[in-house]
C-alpha atoms as a PDB file:
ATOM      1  CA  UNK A   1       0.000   0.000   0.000  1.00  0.00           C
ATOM      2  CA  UNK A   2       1.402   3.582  -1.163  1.00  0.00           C
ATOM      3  CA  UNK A   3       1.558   5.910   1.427  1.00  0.00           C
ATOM      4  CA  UNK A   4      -0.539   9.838   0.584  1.00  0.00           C
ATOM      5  CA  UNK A   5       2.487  12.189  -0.101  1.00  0.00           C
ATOM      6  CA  UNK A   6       2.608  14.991   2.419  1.00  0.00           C
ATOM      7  CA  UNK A   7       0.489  17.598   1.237  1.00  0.00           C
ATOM      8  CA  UNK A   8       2.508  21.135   0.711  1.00  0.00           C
ATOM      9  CA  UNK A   9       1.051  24.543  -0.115  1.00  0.00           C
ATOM     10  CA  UNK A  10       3.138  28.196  -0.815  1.00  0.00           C
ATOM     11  CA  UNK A  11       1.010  31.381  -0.320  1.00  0.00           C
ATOM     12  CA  UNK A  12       2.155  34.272  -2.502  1.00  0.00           C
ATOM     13  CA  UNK A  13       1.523  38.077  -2.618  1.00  0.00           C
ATOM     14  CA  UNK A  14       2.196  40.202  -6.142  1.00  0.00           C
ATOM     15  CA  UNK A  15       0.962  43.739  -5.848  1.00  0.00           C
ATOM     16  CA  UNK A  16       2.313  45.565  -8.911  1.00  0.00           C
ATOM     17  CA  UNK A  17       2.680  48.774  -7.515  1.00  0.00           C
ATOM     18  CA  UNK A  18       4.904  46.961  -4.643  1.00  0.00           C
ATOM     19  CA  UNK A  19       6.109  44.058  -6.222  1.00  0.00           C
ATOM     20  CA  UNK A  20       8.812  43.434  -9.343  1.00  0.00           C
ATOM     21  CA  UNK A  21       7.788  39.858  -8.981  1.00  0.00           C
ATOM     22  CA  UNK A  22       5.464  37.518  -7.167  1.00  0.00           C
ATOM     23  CA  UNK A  23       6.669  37.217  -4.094  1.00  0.00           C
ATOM     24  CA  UNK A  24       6.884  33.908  -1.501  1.00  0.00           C
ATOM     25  CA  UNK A  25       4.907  34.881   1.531  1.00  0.00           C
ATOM     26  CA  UNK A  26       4.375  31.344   3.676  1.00  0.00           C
ATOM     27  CA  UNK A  27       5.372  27.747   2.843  1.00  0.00           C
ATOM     28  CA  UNK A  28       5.258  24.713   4.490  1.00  0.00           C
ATOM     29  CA  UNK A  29       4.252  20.757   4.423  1.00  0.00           C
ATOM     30  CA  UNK A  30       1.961  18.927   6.484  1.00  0.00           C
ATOM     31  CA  UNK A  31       0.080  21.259   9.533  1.00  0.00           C
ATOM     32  CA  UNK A  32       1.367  24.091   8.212  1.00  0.00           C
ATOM     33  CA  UNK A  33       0.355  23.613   4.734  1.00  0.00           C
ATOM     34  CA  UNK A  34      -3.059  22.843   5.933  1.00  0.00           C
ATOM     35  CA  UNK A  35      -2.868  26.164   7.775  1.00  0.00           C
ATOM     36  CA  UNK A  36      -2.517  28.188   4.851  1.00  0.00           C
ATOM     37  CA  UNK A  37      -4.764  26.490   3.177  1.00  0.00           C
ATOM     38  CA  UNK A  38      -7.182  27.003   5.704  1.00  0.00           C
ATOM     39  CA  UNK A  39      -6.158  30.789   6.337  1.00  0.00           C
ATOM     40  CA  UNK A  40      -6.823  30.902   2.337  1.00  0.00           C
ATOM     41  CA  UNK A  41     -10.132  29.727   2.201  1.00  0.00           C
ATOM     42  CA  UNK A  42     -11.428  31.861   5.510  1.00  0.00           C
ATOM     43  CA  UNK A  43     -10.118  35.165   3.848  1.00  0.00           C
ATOM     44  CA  UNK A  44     -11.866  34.630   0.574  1.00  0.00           C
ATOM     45  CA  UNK A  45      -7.865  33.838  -1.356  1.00  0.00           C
ATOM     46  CA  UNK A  46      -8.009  31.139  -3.581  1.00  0.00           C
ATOM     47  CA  UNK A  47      -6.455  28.146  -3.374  1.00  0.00           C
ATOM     48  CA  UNK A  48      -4.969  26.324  -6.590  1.00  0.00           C
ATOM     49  CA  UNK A  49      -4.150  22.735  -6.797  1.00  0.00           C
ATOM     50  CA  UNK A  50      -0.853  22.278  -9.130  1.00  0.00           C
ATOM     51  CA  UNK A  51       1.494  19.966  -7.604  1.00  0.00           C
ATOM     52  CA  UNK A  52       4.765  20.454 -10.294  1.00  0.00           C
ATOM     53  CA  UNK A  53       4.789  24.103  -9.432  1.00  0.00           C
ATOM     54  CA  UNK A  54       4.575  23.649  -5.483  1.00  0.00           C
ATOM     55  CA  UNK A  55       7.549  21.830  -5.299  1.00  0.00           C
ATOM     56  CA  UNK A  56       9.365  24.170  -7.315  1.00  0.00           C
ATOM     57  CA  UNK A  57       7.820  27.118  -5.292  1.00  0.00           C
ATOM     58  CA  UNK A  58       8.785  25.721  -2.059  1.00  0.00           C
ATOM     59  CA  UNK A  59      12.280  25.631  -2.862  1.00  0.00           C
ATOM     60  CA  UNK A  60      11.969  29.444  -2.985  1.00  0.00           C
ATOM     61  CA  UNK A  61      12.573  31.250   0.810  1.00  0.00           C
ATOM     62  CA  UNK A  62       9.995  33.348   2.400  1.00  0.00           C
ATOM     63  CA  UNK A  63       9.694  36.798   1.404  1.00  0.00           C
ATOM     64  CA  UNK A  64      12.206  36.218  -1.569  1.00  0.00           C
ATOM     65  CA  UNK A  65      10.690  36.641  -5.114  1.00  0.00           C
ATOM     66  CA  UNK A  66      10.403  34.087  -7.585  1.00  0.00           C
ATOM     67  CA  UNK A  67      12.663  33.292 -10.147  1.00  0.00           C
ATOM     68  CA  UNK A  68      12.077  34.585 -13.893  1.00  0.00           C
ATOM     69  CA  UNK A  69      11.978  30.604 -14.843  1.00  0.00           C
ATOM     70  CA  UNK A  70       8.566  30.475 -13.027  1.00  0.00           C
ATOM     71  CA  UNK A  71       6.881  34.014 -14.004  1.00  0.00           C
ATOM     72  CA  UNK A  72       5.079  32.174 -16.652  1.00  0.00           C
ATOM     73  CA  UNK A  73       3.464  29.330 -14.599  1.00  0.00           C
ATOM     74  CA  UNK A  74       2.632  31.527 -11.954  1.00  0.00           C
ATOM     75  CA  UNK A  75       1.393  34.187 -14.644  1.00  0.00           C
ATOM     76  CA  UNK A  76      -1.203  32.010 -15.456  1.00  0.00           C
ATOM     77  CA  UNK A  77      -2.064  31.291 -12.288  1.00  0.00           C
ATOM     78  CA  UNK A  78      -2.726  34.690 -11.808  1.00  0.00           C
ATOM     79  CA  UNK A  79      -5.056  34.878 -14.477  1.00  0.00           C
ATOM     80  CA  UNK A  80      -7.074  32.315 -13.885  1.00  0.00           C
ATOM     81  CA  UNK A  81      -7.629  33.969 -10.570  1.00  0.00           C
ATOM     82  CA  UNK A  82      -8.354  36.713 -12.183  1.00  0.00           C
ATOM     83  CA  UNK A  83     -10.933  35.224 -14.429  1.00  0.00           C
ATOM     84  CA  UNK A  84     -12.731  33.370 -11.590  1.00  0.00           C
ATOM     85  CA  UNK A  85     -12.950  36.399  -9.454  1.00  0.00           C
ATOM     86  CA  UNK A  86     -14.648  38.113 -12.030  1.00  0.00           C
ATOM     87  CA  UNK A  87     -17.280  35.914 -13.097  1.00  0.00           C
ATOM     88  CA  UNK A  88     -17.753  35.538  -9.347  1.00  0.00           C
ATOM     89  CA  UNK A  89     -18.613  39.407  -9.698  1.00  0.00           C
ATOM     90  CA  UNK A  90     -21.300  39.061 -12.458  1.00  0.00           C
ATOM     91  CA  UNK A  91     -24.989  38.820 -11.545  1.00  0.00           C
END
């Protein structure tokens, strides 16, 4: 029998008018992952599922901005977020 991986989760922050870059803002496996998952859903953030990038996000140190290699995968992150927030905002 397989064992379920440890779950993981990285928070980020971009605010163009602060930030050159998406920035890493929490990481963390297990209890803490579920944290900021949690701490995500009770604050209205959203919370997207994509393993591949994870791992390569939580190689990244808090507060430290991401590397150029992973401005596109996070990009469209971003705009899906985007996208869903604003149909949420239709009537």
């Amino acid at each position: 029998m397989e064992s379920e991986k440890r779950k993981k989760a990285v928070a980020l922050r971009y605010e163009s008018d602060r930030d050159n870059a998406p920035v890493v803002v929490a990481k963390g496996g297990g209890e803490t992952a579920k944290r900021i998952i949690e701490l995500a859903k009770k604050n209205n953030i959203p919370v997207v599922e994509d393993s591949q990038l994870t791992e390569a996000l939580i190689r990244i140190e808090v507060f430290e901005e991401i590397p150029p290699v992973l401005y596109e995968a996070v990009a469209r992150v971003l705009v899906f977020i985007q996208r869903a927030r604003s149909l949420q905002a239709q009537p």
